[in-house]
C-alpha atoms as a PDB file:
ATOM      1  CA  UNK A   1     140.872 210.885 131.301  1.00  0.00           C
ATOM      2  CA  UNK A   2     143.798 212.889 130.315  1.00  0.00           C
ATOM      3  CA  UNK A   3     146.208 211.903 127.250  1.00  0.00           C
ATOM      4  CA  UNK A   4     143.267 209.965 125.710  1.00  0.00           C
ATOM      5  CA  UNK A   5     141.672 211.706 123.031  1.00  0.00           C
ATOM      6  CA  UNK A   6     142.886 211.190 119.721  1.00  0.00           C
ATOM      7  CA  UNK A   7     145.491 208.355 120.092  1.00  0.00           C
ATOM      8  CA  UNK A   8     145.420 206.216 117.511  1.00  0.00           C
ATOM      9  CA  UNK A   9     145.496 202.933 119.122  1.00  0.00           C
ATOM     10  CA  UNK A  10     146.019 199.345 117.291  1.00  0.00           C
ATOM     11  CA  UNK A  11     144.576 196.803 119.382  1.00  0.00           C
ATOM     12  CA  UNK A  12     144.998 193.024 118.673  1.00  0.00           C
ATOM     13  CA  UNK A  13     142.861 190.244 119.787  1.00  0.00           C
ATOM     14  CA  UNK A  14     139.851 192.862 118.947  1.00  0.00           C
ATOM     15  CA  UNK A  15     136.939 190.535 117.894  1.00  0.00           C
ATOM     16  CA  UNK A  16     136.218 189.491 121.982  1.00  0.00           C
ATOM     17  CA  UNK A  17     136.965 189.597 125.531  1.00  0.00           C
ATOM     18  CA  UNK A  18     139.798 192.195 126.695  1.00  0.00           C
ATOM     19  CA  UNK A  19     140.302 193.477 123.302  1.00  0.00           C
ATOM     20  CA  UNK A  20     137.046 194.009 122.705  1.00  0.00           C
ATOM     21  CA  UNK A  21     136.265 195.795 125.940  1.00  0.00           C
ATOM     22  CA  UNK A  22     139.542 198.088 125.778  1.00  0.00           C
ATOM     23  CA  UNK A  23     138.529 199.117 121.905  1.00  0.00           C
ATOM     24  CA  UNK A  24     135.191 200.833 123.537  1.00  0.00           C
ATOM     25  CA  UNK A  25     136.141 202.237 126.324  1.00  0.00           C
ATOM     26  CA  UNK A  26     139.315 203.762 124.441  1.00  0.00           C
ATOM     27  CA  UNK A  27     136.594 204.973 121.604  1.00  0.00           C
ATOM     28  CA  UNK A  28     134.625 206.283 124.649  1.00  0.00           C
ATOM     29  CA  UNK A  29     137.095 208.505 125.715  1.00  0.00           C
ATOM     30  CA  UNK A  30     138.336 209.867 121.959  1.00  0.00           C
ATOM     31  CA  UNK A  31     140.812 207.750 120.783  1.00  0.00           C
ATOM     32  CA  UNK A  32     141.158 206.358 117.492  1.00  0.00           C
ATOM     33  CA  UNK A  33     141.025 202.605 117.466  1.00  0.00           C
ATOM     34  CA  UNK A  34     142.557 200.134 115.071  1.00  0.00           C
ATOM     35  CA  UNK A  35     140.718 196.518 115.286  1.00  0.00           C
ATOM     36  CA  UNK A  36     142.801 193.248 114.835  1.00  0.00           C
ATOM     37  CA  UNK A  37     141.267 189.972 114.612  1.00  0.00           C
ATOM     38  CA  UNK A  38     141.332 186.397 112.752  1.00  0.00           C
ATOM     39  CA  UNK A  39     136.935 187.086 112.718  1.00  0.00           C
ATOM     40  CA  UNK A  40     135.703 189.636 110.564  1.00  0.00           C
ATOM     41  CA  UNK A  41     132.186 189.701 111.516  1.00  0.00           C
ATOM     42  CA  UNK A  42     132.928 189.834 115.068  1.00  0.00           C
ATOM     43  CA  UNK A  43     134.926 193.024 113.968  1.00  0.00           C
ATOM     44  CA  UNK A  44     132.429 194.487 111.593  1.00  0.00           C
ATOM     45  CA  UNK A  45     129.811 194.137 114.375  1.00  0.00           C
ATOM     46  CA  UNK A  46     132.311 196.005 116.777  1.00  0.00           C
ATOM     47  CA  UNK A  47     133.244 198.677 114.155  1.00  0.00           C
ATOM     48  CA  UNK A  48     129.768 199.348 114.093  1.00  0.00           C
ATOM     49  CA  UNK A  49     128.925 199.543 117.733  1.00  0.00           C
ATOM     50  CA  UNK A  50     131.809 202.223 118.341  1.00  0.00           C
ATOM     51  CA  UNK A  51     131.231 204.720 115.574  1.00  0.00           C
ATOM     52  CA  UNK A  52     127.164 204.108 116.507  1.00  0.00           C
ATOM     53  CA  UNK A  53     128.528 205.412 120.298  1.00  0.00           C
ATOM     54  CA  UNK A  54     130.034 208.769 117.959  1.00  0.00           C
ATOM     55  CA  UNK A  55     133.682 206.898 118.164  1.00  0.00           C
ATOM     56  CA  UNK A  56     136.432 206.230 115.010  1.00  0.00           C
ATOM     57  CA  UNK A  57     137.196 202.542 114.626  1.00  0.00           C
ATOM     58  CA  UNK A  58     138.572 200.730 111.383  1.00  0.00           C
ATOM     59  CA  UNK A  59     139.483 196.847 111.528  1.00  0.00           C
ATOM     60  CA  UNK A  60     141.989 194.567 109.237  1.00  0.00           C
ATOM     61  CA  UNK A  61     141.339 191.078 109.335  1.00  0.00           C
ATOM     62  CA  UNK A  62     144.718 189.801 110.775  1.00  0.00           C
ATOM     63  CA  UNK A  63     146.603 186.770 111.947  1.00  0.00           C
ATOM     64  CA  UNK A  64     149.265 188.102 114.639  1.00  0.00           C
ATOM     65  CA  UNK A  65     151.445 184.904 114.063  1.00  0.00           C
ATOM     66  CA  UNK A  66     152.310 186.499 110.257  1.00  0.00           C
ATOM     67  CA  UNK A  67     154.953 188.952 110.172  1.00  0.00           C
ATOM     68  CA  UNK A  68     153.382 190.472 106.681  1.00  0.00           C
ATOM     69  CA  UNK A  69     150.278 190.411 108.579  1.00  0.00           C
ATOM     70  CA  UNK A  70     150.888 193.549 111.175  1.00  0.00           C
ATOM     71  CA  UNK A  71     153.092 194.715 109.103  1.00  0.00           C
ATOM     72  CA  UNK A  72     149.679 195.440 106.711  1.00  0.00           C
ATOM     73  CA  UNK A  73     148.080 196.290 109.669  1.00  0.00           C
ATOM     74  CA  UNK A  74     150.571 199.073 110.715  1.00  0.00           C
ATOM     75  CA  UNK A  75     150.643 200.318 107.108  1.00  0.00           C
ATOM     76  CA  UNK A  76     146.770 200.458 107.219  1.00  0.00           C
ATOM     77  CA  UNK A  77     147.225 202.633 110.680  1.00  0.00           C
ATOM     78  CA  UNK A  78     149.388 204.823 108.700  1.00  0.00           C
ATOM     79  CA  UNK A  79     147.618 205.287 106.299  1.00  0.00           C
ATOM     80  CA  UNK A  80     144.033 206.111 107.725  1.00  0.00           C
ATOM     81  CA  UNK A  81     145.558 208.108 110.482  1.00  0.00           C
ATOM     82  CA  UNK A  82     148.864 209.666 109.778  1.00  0.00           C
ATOM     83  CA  UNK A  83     150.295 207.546 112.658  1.00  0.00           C
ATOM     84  CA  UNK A  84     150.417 205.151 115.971  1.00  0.00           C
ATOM     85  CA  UNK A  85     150.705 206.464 119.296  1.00  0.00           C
ATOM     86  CA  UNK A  86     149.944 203.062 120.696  1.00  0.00           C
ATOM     87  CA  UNK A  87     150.164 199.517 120.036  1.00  0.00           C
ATOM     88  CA  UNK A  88     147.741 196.634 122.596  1.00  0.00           C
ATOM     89  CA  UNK A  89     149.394 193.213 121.760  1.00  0.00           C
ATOM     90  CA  UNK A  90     146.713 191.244 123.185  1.00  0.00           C
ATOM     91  CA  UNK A  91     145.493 188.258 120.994  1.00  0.00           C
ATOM     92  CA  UNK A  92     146.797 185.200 122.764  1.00  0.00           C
ATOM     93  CA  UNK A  93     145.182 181.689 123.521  1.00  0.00           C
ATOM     94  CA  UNK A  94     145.535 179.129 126.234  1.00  0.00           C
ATOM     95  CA  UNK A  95     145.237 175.608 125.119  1.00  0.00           C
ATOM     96  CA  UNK A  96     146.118 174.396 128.966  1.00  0.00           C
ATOM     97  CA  UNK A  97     147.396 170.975 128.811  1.00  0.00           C
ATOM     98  CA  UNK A  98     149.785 167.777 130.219  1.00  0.00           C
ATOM     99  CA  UNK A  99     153.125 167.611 129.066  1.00  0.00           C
ATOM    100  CA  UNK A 100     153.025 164.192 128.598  1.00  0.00           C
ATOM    101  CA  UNK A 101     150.078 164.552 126.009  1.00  0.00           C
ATOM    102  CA  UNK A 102     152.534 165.988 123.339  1.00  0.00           C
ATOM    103  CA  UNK A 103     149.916 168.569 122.485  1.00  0.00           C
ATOM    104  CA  UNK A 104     152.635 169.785 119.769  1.00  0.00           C
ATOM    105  CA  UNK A 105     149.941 171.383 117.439  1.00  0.00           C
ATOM    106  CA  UNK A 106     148.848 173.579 120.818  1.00  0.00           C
ATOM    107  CA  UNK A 107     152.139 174.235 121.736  1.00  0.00           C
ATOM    108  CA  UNK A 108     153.054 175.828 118.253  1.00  0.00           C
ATOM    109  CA  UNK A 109     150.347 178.055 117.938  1.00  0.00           C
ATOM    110  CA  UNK A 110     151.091 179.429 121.414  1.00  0.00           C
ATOM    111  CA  UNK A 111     154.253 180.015 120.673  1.00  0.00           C
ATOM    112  CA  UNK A 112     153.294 181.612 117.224  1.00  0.00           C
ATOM    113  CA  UNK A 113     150.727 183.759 118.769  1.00  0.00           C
ATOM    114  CA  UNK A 114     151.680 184.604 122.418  1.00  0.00           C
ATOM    115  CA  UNK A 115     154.905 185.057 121.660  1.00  0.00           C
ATOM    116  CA  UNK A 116     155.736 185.595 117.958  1.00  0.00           C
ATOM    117  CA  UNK A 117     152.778 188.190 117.242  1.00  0.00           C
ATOM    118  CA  UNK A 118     153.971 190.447 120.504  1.00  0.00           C
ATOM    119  CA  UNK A 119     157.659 190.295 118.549  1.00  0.00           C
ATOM    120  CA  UNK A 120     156.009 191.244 114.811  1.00  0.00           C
ATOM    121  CA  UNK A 121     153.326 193.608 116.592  1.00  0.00           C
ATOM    122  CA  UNK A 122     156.629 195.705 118.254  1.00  0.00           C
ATOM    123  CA  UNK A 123     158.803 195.079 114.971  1.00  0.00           C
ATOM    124  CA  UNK A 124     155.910 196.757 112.953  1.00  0.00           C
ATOM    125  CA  UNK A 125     155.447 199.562 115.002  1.00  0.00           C
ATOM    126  CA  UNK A 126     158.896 200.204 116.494  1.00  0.00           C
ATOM    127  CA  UNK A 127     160.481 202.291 113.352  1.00  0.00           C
ATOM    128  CA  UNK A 128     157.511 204.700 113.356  1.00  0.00           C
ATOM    129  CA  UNK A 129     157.498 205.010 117.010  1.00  0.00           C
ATOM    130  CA  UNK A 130     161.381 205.822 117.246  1.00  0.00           C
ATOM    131  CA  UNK A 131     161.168 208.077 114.713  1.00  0.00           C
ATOM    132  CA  UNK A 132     158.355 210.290 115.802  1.00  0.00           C
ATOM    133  CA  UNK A 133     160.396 209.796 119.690  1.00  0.00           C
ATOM    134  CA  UNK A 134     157.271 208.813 121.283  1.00  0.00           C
ATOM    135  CA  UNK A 135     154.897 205.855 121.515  1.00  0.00           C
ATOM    136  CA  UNK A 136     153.817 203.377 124.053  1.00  0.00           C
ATOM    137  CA  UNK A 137     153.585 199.468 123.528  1.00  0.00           C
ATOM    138  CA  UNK A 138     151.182 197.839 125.757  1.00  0.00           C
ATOM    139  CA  UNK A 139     151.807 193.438 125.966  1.00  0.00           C
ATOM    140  CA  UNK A 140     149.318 191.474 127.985  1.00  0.00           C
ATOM    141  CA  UNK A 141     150.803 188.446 129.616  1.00  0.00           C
ATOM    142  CA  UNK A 142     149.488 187.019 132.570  1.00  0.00           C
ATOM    143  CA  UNK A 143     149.161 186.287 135.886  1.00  0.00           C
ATOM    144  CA  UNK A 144     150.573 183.049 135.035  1.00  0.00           C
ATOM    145  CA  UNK A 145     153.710 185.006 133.765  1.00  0.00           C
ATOM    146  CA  UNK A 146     154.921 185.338 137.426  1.00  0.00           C
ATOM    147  CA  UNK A 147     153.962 181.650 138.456  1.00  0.00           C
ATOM    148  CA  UNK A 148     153.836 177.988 137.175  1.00  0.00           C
ATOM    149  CA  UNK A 149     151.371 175.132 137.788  1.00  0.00           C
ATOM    150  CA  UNK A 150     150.927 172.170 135.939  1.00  0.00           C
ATOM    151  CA  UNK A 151     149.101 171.832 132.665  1.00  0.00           C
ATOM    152  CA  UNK A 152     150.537 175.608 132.223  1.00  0.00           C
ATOM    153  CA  UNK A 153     154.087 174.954 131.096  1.00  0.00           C
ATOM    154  CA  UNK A 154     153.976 176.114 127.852  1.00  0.00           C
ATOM    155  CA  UNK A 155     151.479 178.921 128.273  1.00  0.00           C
ATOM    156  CA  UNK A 156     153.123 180.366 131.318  1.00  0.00           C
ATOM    157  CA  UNK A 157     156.520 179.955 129.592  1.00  0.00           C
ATOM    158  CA  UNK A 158     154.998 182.203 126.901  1.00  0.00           C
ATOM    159  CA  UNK A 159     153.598 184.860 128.874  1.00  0.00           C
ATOM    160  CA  UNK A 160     157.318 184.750 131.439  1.00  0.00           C
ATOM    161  CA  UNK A 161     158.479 185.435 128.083  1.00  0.00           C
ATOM    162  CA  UNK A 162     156.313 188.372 127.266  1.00  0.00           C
ATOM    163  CA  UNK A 163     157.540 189.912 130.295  1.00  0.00           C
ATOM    164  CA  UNK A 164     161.177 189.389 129.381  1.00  0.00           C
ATOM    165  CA  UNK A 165     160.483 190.886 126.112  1.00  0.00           C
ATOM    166  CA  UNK A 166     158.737 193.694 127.139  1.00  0.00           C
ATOM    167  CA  UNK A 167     161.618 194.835 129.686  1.00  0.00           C
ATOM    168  CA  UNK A 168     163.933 194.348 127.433  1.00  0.00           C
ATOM    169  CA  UNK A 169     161.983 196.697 124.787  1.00  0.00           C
ATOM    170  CA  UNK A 170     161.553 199.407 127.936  1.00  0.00           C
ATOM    171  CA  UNK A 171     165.430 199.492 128.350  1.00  0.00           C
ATOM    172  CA  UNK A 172     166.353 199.783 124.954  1.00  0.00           C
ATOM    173  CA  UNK A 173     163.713 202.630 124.014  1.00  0.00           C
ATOM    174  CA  UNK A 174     163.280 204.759 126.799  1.00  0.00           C
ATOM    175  CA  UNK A 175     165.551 207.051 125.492  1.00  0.00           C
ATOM    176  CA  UNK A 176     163.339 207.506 122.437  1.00  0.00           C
ATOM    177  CA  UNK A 177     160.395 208.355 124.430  1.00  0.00           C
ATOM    178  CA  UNK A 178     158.784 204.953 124.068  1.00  0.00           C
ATOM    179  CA  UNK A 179     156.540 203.952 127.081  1.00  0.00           C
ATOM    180  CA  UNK A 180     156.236 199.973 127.640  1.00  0.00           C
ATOM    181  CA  UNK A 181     153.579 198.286 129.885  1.00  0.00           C
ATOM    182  CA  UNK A 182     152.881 195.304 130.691  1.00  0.00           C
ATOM    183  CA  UNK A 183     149.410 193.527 132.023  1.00  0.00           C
ATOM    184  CA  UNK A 184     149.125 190.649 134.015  1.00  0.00           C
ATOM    185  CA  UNK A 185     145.820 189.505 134.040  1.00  0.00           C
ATOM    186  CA  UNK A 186     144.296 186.867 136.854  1.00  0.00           C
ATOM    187  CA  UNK A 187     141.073 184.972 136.402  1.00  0.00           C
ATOM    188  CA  UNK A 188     138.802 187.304 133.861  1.00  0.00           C
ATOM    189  CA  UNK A 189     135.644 186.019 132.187  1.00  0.00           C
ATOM    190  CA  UNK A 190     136.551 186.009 128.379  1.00  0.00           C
ATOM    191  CA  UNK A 191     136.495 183.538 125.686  1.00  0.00           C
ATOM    192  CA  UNK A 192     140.380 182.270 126.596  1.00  0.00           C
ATOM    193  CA  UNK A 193     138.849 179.225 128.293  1.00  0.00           C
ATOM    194  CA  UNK A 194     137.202 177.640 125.054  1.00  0.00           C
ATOM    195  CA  UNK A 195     140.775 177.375 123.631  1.00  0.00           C
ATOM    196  CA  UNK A 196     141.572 174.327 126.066  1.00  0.00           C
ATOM    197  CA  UNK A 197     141.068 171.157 124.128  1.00  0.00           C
ATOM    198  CA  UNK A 198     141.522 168.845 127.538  1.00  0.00           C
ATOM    199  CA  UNK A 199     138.051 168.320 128.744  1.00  0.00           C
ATOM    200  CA  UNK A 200     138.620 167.984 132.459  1.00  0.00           C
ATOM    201  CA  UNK A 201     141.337 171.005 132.724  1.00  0.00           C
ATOM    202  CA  UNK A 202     139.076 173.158 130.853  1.00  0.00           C
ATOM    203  CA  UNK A 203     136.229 172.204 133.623  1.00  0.00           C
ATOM    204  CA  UNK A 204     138.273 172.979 136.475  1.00  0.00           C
ATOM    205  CA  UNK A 205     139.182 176.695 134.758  1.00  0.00           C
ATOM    206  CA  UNK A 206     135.800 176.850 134.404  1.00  0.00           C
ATOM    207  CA  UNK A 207     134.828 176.675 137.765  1.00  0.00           C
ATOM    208  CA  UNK A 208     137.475 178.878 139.055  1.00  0.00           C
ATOM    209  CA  UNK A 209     136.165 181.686 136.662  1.00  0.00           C
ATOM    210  CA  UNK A 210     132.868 181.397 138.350  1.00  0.00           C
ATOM    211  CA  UNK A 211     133.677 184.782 140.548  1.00  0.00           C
ATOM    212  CA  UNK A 212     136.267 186.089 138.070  1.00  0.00           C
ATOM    213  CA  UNK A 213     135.451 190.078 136.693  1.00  0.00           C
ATOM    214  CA  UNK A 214     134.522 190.602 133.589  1.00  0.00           C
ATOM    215  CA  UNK A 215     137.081 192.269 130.646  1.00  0.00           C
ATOM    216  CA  UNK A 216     136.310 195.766 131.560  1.00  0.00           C
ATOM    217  CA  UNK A 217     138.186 195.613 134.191  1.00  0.00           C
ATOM    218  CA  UNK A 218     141.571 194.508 132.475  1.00  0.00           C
ATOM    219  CA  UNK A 219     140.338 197.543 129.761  1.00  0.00           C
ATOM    220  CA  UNK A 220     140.532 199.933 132.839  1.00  0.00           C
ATOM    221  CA  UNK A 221     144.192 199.294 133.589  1.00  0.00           C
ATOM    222  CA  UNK A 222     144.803 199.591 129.343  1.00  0.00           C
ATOM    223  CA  UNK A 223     142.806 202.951 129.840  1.00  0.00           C
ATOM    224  CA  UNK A 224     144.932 203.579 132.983  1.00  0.00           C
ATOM    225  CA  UNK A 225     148.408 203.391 131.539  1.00  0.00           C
ATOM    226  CA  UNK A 226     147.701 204.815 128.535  1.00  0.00           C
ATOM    227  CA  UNK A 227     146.114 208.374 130.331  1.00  0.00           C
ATOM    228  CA  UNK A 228     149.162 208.740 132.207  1.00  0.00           C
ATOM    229  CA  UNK A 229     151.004 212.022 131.220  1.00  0.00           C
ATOM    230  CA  UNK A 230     154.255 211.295 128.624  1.00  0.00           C
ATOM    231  CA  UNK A 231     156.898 211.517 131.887  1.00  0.00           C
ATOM    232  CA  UNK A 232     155.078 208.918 133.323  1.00  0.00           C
ATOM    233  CA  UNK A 233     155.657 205.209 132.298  1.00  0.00           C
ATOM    234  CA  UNK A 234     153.143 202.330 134.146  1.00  0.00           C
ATOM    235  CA  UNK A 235     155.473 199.724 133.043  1.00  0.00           C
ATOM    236  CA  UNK A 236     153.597 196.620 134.927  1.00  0.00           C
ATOM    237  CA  UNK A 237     150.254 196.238 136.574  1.00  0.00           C
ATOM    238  CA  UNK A 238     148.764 192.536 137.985  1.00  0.00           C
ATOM    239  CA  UNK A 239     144.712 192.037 138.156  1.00  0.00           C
ATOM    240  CA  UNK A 240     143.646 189.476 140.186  1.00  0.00           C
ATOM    241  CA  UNK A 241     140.319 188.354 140.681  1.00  0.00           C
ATOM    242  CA  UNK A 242     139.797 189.902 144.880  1.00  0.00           C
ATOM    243  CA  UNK A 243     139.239 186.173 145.859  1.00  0.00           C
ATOM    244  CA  UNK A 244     141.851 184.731 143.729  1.00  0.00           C
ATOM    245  CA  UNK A 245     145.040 182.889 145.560  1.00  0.00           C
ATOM    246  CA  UNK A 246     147.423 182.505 142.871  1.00  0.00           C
END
């Protein structure tokens, strides 16, 4: 893959799943990756797996929903590497649930991590990036960013929200060289599921994972966008499970 080797590339979300599959492939192909995650040991394991595959990783222990938080994490960048071609806001959750079960808790830490990390994430790497005049933010929203069911009010409103945010950021900085994408994920086997607390909800996702591809394939499209050559910009791409309606 072209424009690959020797990015330095802060990925959130890190410790499993899409995060976790995009940090080794990107390793795999020479870039420099930056893990993110709320588990250390999760990222200590991964650390350990890339550089044993001949790859560079370092990890921060990080909560995207604190602003001091990644902006420590784009210092550490900095400072190990001399700079950040490329930022993967990907840590998100999806506590699916009812309206009328005034899930509040659930509601606020979606908001704080689907939406408020993406914001800090950008805000800590947006100065370097328009300085240097070149950069490329990557946001994953969803699938569910394009369409509403119920039990996914608040989650899809998050991840429409991503998408406004992220067009918004591609407007304001393509003049500074800045390359925005964002993925839209269907059905993929990760973790996300284990966040619903609603028993029956979180059977019926369950079962309509069943056929659903695994994380590597979301990493391909991360891989994908960010091997394109600098005139090029992949600002949106949608996975869907083959099989899957919505």
């Amino acid at each position: 893959m072209v424009n690959v080797e020797g990015k330095v590339v802060i990925l959130t979300g890190a410790s499993s799943g899409i995060g976790e599959a995009a940090a080794k492939m990107l390793a795999g192909h020479g870039a420099k990756v930056v893990l993110a995650a709320r588990r250390e040991e999760r990222l200590r394991e991964l650390q350990s797996a890339i550089e044993g595959q001949g790859g560079t990783a370092v990890y921060q222990v990080t909560d995207v929903a604190s602003q001091q938080a990644m902006e420590e994490l784009a210092r550490l960048t900095l400072d190990r590497f001399g700079q950040i071609d490329v930022l993967v806001n990907n840590a998100g959750i999806m506590p699916l649930s009812f309206l009328h079960e005034k899930k509040v808790e659930e509601w606020d830490r979606m908001i704080d991590i689907n939406i408020k990390g993406v914001l800090y994430g950008i805000g800590a790497v947006l100065p370097h990036m328009r300085e240097r005049k070149q950069g490329h933010i990557i946001n994953v929203s969803s699938v569910t960013g394009h369409i509403v069911r119920k039990t996914w009010a608040v989650y899809s409103g998050t991840k429409f929200a991503v998408r406004a945010i992220t067009e918004a950021l591609r407007q304001e900085e393509a003049e500074n060289n800045i390359r925005t994408t964002i993925i839209c994920p269907g059905g993929v086997a990760t973790e996300l599921v284990h966040t619903i607390t609603n028993e029956e909800i979180k059977k019926d996702i369950e079962a309509s994972l069943q056929q659903a591809p695994p994380p590597e394939a979301i990493a391909q499209s991360i891989l994908y966008a960010i091997s394109q050559p600098e005139y090029a910009a992949v600002n949106e791409i949608i996975v869907r499970p083959t099989r899957q309606e919505l």
